[in-house]
Protein backbone atom coordinates (compact mmCIF):
# COMPACT_ATOMS: atom_id res chain seq x y z
CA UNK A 1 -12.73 7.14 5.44
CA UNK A 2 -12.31 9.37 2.72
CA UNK A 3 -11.64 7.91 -0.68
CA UNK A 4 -11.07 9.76 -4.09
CA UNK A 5 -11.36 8.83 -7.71
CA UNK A 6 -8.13 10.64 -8.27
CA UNK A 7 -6.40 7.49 -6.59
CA UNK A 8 -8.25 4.76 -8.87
CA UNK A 9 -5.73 2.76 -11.45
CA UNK A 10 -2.45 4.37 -10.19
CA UNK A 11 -0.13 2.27 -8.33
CA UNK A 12 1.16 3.66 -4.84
CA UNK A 13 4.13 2.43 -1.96
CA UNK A 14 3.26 2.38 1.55
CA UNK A 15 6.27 1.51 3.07
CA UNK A 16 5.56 1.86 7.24
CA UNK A 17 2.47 -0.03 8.26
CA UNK A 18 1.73 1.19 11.71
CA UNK A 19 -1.39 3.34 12.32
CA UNK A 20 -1.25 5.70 9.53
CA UNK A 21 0.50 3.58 7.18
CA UNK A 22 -2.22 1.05 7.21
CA UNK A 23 -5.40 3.48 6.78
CA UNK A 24 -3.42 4.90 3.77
CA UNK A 25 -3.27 1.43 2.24
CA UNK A 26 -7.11 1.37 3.16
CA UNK A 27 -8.18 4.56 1.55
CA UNK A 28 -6.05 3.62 -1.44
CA UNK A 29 -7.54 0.71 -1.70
CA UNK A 30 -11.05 2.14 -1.09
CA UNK A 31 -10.33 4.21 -3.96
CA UNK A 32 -9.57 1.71 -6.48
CA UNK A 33 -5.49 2.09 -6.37
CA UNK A 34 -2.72 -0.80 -6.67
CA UNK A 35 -1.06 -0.61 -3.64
CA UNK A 36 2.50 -2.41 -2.72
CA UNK A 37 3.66 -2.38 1.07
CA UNK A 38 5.86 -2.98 3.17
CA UNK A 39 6.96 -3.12 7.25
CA UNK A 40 9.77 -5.25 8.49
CA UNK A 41 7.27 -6.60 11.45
CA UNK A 42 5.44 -9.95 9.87
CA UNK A 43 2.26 -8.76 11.78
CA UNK A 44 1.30 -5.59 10.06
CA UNK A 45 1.72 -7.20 6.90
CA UNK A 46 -0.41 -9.94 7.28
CA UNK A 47 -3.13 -8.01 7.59
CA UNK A 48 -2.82 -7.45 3.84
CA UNK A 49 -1.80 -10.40 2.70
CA UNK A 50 -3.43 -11.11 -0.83
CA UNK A 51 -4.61 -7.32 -0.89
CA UNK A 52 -1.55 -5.94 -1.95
CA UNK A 53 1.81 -6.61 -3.21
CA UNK A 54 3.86 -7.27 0.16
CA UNK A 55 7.70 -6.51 -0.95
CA UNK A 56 10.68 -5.52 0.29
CA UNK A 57 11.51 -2.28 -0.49
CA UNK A 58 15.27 -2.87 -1.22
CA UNK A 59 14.21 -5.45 -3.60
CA UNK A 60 10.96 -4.31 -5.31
CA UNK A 61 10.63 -2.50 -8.18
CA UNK A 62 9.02 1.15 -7.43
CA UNK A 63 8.88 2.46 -10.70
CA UNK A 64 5.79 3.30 -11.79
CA UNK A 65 4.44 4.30 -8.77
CA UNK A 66 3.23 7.92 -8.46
CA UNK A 67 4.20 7.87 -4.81
C-alpha cells in the first residue's frame, strides 16, 4: 500500500465500499486521514466499524471534506 503524508489530518468521503472503495479507506487511513464512509450493504461497512465515521450520505454532513 502506498500511503502519503499529504493525506494526514484532512478529512475524506468514501462513499462505495467494494474493492477499491475499501483500500482507499485503508490508504487514507494508513496515512493518518479522517475518513467517513459509506455503502448501503451492512457487510462492507462492518468491516470499519469504529475506524471511521459510517454515515449515510444523504444525511451526513460532507463539508469539510477535501474529497
Amino acid at each position: 500500500m502506498i500511503t502519503s503524508p499529504a493525506f494526514a489530518g484532512k478529512r475524506y468521503a468514501v462513499l462505495g465500499l467494494a474493492r477499491s472503495g475499501m483500500a482507499a479507506v485503508e490508504t487514507l487511513l494508513a496515512s493518518g486521514a479522517d475518513v467517513i464512509a459509506w455503502d448501503s450493504r451492512e457487510e462492507p461497512r462492518q468491516a470499519f466499524e469504529g475506524r471511521v465515521e459510517l454515515a449515510d450520505p444523504v444525511s451526513a454532513d460532507l463539508s469539510g471534506c477535501e474529497g
